[in-house]
PDB file of N, CA and C in Angstrom:
ATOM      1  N   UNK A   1     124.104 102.154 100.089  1.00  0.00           N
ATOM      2  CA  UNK A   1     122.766 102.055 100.623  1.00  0.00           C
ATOM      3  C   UNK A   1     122.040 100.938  99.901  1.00  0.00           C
ATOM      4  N   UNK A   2     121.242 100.139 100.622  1.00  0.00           N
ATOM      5  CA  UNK A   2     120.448  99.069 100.316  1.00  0.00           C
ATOM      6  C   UNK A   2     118.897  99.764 100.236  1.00  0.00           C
ATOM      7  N   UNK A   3     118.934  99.698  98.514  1.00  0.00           N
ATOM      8  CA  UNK A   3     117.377  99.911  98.070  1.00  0.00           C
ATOM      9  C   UNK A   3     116.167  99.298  98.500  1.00  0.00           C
ATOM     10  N   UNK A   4     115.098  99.332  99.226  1.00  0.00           N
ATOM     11  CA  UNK A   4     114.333  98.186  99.692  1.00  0.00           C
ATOM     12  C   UNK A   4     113.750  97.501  98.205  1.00  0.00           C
ATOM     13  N   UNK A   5     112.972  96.527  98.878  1.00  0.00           N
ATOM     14  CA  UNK A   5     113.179  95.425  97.705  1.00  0.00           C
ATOM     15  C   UNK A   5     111.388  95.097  97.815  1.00  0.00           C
ATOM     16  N   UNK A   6     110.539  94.695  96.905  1.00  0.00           N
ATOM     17  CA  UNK A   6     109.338  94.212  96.497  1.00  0.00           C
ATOM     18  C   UNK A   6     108.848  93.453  97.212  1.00  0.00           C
ATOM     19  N   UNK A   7     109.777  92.755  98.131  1.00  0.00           N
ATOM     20  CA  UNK A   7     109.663  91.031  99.022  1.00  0.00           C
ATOM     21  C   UNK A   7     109.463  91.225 100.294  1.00  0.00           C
ATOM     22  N   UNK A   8     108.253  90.858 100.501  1.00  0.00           N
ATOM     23  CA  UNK A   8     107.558  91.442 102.023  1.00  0.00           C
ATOM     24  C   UNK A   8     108.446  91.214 103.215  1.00  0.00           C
ATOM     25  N   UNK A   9     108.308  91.599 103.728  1.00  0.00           N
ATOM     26  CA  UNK A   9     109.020  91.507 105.192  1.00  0.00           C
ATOM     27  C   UNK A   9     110.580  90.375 105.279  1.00  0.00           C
ATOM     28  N   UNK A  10     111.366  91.213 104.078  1.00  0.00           N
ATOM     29  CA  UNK A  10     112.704  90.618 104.190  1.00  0.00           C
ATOM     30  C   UNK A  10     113.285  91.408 105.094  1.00  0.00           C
ATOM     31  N   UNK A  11     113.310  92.994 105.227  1.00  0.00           N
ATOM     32  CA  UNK A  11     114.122  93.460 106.368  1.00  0.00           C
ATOM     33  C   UNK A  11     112.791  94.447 107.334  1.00  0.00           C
ATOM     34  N   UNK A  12     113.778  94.777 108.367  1.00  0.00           N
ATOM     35  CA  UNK A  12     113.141  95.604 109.219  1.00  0.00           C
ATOM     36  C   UNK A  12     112.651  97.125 108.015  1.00  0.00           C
ATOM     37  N   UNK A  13     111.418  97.383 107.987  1.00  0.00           N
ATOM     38  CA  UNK A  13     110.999  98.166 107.776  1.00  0.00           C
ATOM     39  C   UNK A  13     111.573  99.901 108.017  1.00  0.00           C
ATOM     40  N   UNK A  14     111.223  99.667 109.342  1.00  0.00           N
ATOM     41  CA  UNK A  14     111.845 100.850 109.836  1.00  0.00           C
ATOM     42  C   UNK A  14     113.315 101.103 109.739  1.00  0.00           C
ATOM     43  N   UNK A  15     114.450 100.407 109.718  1.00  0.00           N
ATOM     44  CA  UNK A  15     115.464  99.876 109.157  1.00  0.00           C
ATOM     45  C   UNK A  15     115.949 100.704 107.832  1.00  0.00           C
ATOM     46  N   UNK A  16     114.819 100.206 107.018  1.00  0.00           N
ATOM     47  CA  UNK A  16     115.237 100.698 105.678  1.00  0.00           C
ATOM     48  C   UNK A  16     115.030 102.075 105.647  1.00  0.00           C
ATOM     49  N   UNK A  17     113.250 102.503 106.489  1.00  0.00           N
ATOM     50  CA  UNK A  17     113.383 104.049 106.178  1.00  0.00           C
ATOM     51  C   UNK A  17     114.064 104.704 106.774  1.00  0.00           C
ATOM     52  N   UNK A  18     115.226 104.436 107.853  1.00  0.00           N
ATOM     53  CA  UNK A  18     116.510 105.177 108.367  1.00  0.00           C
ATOM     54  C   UNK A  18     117.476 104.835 107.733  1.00  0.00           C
ATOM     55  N   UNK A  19     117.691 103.953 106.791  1.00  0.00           N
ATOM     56  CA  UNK A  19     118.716 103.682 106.096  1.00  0.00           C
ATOM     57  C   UNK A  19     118.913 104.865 104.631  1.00  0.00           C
ATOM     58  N   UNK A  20     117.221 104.911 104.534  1.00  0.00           N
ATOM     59  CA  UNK A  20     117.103 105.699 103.040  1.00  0.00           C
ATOM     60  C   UNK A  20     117.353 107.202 103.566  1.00  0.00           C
ATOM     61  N   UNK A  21     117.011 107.578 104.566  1.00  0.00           N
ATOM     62  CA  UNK A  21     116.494 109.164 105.530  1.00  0.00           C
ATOM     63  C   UNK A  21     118.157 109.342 105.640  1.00  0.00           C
ATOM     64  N   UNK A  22     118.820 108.361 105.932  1.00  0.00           N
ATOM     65  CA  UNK A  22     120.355 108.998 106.330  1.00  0.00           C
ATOM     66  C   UNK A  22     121.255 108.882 105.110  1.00  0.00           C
ATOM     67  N   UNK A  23     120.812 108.352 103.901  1.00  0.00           N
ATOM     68  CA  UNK A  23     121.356 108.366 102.520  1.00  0.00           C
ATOM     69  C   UNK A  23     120.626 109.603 102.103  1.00  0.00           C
ATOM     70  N   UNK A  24     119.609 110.244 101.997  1.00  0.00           N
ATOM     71  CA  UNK A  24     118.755 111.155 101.630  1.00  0.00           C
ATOM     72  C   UNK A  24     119.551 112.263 101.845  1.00  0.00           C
ATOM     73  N   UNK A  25     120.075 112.298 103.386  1.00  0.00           N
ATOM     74  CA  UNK A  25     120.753 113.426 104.125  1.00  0.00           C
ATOM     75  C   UNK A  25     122.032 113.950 103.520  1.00  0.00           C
ATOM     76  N   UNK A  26     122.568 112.409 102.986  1.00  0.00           N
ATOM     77  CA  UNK A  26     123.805 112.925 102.297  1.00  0.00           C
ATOM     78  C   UNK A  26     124.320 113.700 101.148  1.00  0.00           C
ATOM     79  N   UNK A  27     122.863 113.524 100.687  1.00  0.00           N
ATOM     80  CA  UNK A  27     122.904 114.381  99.230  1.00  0.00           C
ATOM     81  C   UNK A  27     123.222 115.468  99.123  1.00  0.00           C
ATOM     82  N   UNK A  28     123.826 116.855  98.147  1.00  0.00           N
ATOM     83  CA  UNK A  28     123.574 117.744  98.081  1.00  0.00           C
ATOM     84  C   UNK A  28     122.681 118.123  97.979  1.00  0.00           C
ATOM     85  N   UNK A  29     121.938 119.478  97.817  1.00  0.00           N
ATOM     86  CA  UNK A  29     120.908 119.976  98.012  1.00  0.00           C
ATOM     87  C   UNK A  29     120.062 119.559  96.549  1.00  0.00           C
ATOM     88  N   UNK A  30     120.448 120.461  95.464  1.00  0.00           N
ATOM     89  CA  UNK A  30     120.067 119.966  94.386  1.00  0.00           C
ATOM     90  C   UNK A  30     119.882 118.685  93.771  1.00  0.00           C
ATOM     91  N   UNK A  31     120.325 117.678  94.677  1.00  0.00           N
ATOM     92  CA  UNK A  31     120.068 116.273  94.283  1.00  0.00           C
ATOM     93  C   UNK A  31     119.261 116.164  94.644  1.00  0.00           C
ATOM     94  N   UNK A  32     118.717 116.488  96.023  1.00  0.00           N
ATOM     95  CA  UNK A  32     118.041 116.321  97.070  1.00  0.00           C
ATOM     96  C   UNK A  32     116.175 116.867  96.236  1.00  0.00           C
ATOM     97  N   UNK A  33     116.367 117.740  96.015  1.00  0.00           N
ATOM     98  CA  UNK A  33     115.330 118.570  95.449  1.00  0.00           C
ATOM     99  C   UNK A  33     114.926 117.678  93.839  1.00  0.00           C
ATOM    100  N   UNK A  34     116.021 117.251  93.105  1.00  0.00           N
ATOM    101  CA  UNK A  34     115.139 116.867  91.831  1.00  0.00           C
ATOM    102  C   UNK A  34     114.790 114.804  92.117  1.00  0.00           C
ATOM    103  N   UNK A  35     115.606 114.457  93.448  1.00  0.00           N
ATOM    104  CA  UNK A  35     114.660 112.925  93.698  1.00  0.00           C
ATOM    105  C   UNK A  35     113.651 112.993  94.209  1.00  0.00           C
ATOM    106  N   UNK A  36     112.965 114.294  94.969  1.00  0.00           N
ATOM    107  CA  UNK A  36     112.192 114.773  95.738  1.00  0.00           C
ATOM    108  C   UNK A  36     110.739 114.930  94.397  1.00  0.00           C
ATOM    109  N   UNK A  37     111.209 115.874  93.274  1.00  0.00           N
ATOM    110  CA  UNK A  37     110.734 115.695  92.355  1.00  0.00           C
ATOM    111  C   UNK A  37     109.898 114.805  91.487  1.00  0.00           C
ATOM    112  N   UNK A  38     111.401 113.584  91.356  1.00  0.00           N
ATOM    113  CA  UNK A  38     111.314 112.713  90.723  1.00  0.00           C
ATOM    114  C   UNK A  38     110.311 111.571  91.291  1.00  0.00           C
ATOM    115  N   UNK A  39     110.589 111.474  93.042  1.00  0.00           N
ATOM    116  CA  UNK A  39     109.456 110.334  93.474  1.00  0.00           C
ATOM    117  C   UNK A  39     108.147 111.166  93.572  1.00  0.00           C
ATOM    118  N   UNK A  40     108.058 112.629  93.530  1.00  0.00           N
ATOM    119  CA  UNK A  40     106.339 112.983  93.591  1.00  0.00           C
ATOM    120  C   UNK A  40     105.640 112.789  92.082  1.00  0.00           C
ATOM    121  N   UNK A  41     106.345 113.093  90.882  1.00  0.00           N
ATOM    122  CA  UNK A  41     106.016 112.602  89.741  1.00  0.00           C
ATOM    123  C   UNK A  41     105.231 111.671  89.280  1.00  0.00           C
ATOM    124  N   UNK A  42     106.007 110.363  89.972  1.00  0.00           N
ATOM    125  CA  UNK A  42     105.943 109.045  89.815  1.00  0.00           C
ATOM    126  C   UNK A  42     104.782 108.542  90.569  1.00  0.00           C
ATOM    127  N   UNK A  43     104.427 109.308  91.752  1.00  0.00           N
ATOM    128  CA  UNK A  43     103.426 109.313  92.884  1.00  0.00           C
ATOM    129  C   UNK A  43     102.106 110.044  92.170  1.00  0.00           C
ATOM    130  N   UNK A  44     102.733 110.977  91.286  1.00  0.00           N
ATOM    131  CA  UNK A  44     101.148 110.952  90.620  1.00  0.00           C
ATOM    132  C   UNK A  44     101.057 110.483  89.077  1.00  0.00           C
ATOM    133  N   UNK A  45     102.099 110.140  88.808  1.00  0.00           N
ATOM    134  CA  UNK A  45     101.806 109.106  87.748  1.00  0.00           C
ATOM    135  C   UNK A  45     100.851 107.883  87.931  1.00  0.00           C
ATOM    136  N   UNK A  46     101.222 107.181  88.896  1.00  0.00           N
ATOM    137  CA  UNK A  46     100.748 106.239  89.636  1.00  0.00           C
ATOM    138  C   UNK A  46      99.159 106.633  90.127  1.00  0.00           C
ATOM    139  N   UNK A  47      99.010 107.787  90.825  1.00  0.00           N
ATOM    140  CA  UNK A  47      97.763 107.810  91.163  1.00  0.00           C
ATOM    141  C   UNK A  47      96.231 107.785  89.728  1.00  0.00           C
ATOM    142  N   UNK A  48      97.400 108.840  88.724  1.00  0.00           N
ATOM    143  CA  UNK A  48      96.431 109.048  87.247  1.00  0.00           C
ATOM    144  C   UNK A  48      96.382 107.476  86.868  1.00  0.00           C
ATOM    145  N   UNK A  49      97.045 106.329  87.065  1.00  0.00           N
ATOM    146  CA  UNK A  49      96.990 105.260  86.504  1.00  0.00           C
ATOM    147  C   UNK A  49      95.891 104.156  87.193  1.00  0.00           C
ATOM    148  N   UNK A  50      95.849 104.542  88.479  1.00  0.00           N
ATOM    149  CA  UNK A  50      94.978 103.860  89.701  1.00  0.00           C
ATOM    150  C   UNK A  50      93.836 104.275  89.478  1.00  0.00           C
ATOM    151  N   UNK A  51      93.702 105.733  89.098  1.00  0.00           N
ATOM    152  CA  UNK A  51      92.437 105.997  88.385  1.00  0.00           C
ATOM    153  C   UNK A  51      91.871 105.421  87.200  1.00  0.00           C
ATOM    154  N   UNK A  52      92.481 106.013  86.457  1.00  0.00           N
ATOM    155  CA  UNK A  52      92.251 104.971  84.972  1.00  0.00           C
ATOM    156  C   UNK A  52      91.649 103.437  85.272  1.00  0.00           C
ATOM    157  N   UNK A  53      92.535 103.105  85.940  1.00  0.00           N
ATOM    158  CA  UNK A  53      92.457 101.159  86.529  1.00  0.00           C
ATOM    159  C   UNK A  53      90.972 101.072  86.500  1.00  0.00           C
ATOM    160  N   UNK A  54      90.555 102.045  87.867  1.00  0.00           N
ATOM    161  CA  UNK A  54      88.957 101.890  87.912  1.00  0.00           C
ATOM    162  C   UNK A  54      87.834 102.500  87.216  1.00  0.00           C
ATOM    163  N   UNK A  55      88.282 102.951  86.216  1.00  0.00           N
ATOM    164  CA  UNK A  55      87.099 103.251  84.733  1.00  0.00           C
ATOM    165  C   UNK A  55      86.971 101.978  84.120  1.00  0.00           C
ATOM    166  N   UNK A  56      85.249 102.581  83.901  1.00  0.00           N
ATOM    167  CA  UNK A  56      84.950 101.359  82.793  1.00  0.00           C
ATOM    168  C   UNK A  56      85.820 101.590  82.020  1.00  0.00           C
ATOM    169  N   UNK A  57      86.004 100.941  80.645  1.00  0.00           N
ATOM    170  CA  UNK A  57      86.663 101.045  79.714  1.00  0.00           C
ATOM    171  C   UNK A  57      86.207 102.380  78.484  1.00  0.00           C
ATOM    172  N   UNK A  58      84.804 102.315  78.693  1.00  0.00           N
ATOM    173  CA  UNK A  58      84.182 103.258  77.560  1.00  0.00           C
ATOM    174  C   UNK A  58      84.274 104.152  78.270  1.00  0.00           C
ATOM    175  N   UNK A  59      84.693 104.768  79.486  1.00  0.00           N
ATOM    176  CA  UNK A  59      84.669 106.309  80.473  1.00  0.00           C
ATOM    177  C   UNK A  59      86.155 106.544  79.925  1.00  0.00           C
ATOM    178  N   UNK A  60      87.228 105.498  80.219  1.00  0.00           N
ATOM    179  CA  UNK A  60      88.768 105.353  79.603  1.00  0.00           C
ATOM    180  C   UNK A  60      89.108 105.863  78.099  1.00  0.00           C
ATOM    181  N   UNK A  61      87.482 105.372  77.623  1.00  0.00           N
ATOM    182  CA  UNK A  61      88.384 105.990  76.158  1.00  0.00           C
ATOM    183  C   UNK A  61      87.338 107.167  75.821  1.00  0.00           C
ATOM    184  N   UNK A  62      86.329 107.827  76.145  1.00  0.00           N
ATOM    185  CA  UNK A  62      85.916 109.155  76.625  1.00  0.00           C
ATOM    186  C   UNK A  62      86.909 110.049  76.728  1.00  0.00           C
ATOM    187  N   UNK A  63      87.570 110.102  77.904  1.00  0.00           N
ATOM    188  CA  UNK A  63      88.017 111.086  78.685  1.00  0.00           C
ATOM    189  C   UNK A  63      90.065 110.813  77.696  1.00  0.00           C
ATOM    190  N   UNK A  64      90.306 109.688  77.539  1.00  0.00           N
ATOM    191  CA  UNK A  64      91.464 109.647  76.276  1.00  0.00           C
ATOM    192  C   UNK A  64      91.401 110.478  75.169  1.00  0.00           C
ATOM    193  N   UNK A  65      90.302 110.246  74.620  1.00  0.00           N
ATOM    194  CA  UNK A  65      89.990 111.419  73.127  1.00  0.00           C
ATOM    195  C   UNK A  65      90.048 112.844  73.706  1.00  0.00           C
ATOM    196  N   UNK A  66      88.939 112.900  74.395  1.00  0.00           N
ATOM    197  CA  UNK A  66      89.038 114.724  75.057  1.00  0.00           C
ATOM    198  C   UNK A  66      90.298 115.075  75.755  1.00  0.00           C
ATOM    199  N   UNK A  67      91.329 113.702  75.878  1.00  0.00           N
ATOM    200  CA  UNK A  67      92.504 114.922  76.201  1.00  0.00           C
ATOM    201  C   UNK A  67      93.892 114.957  75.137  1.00  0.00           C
ATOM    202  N   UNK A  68      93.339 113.670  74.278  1.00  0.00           N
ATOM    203  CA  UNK A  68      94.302 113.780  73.301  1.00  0.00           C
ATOM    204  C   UNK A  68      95.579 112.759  73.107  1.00  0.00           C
ATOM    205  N   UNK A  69      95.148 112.186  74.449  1.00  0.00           N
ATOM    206  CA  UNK A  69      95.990 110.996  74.631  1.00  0.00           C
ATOM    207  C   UNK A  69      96.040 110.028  73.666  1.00  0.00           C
ATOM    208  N   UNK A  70      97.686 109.147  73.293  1.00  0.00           N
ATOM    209  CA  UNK A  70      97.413 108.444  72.597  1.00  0.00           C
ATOM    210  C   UNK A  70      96.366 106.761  73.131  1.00  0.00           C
ATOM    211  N   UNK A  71      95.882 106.180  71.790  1.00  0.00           N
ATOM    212  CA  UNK A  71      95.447 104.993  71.947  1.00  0.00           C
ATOM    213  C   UNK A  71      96.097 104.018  72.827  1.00  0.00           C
ATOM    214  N   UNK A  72      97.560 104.033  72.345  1.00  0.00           N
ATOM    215  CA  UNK A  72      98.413 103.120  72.714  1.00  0.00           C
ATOM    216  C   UNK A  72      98.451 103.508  74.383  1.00  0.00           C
ATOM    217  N   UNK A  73      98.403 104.367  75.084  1.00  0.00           N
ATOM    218  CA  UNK A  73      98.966 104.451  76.237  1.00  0.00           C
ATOM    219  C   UNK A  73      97.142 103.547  76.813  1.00  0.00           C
ATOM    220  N   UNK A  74      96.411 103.326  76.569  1.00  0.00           N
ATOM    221  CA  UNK A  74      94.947 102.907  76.887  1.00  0.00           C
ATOM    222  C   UNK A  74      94.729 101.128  76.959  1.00  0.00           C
ATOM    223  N   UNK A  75      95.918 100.715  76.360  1.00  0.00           N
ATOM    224  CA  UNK A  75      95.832  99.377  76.380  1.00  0.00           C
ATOM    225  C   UNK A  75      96.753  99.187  77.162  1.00  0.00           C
ATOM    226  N   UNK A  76      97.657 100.045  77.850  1.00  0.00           N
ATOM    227  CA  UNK A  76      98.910  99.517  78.858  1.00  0.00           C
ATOM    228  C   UNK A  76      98.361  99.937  80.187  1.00  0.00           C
ATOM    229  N   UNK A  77      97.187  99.947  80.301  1.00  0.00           N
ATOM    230  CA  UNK A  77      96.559 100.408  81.586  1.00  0.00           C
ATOM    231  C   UNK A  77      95.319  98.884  81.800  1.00  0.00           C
ATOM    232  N   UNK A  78      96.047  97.953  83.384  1.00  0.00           N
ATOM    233  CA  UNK A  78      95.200  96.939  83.215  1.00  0.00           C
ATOM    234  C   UNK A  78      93.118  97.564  83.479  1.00  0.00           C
ATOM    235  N   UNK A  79      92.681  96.656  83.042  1.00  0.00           N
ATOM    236  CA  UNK A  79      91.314  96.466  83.209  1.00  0.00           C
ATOM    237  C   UNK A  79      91.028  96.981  84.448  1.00  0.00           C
ATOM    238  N   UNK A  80      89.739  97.257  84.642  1.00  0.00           N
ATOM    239  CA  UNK A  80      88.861  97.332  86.240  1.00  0.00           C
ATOM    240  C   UNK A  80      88.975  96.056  86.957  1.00  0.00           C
ATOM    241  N   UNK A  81      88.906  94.780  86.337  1.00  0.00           N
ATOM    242  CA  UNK A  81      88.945  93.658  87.578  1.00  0.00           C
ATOM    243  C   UNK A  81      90.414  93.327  87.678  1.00  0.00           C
ATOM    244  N   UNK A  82      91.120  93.673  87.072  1.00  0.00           N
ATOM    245  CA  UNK A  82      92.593  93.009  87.100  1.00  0.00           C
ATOM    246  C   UNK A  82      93.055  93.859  88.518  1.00  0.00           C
ATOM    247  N   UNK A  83      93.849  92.168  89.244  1.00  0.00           N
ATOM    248  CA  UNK A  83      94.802  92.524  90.586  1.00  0.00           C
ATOM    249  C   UNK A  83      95.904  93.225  90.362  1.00  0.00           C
ATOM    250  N   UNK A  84      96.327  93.672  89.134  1.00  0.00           N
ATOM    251  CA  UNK A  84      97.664  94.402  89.024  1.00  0.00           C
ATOM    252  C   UNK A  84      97.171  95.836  89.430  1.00  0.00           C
ATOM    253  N   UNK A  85      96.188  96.540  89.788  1.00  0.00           N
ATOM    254  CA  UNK A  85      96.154  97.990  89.981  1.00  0.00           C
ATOM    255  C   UNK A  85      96.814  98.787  91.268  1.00  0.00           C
ATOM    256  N   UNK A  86      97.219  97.464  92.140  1.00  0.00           N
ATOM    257  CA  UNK A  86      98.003  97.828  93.400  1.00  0.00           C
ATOM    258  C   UNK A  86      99.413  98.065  92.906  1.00  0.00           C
ATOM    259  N   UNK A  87      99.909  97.323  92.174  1.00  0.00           N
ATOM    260  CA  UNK A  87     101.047  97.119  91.395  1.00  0.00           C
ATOM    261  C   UNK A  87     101.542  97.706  90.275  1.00  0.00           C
ATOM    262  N   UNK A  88     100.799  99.060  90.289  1.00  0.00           N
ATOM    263  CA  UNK A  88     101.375  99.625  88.369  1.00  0.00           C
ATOM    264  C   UNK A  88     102.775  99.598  88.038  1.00  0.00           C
ATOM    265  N   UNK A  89     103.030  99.191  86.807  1.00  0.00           N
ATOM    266  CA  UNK A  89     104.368  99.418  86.611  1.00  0.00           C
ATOM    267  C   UNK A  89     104.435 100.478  85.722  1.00  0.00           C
ATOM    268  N   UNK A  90     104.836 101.484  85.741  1.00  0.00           N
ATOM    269  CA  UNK A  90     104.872 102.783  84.918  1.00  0.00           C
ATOM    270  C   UNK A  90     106.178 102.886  84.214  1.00  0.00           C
ATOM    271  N   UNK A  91     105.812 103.051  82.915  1.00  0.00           N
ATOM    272  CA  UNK A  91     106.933 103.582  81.738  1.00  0.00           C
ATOM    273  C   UNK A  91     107.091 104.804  81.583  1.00  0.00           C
ATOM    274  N   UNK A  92     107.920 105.674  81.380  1.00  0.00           N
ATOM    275  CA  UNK A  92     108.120 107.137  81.246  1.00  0.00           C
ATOM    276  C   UNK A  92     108.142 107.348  79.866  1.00  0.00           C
ATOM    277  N   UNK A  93     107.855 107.786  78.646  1.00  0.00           N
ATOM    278  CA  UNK A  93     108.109 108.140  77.590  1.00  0.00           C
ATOM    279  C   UNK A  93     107.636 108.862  77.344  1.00  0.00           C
ATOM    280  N   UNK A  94     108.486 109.784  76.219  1.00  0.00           N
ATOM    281  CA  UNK A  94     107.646 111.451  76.099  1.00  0.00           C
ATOM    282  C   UNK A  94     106.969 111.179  74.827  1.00  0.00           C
ATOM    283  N   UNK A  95     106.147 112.177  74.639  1.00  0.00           N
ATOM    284  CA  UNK A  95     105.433 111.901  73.101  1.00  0.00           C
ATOM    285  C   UNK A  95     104.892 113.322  72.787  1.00  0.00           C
ATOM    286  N   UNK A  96     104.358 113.387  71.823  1.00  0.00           N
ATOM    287  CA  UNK A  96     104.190 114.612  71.428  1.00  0.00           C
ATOM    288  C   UNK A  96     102.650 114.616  71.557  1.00  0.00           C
ATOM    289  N   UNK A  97     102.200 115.559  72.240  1.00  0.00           N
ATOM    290  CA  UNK A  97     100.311 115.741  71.656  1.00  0.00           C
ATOM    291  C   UNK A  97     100.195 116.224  70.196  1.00  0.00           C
ATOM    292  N   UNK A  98     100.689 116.509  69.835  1.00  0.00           N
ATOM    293  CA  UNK A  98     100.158 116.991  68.438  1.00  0.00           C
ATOM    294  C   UNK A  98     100.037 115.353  67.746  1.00  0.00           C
ATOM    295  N   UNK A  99     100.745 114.526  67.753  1.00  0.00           N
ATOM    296  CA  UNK A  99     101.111 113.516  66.776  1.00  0.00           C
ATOM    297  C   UNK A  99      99.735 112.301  67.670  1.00  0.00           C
ATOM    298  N   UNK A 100      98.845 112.845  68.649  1.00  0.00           N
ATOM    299  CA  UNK A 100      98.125 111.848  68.878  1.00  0.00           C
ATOM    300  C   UNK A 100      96.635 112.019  68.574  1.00  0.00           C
ATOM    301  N   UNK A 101      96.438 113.273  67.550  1.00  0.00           N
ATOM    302  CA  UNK A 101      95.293 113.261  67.057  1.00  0.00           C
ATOM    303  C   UNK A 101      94.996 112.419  65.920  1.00  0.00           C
TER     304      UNK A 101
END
């Protein structure tokens, strides 16, 4: 199966989402269930980050302290005017809350 790709209108659209829908199908069940998982995750990873995007910065580091979040994850989140907020690129790493007070 051909992953779609970042690059606008290289293939038929619809194309790909029957290409992915009939690779999807093939899965076992339990595969099926933790990519299902894995892309809603990422879907609200992405949304908590789109949020963030559009805080001032002093609402960003407000609502960071009251939840305990580290510093570091506050500077990998672009600015309010920056064009990258359509575009997040999200890192997965685990961390501990205790170690970010």
């Amino acid at each position: 199966m051909n992953l779609p790709t970042n690059e606008p209108n290289t293939r038929d659209d619809q194309a790909q989402l029957e290409s992915f829908i009939s690779w999807f199908r093939q899965l076992d069940g339990p595969d099926q269930l933790e990519l299902m998982r894995l892309v809603y995750n990422e879907h609200k990873v992405r949304d908590v980050v789109r949020t963030f995007s559009g805080m001032p910065m002093e609402q960003r580091q407000a609502v960071f302290q009251r939840l305990g979040l580290p510093n570091e994850m506050l500077s990998r989140i672009p600015p309010p005017s920056s064009d990258q907020i359509g575009d997040v690129e999200v890192e997965w790493k685990e961390w501990d809350s205790g170690k970010a007070r």
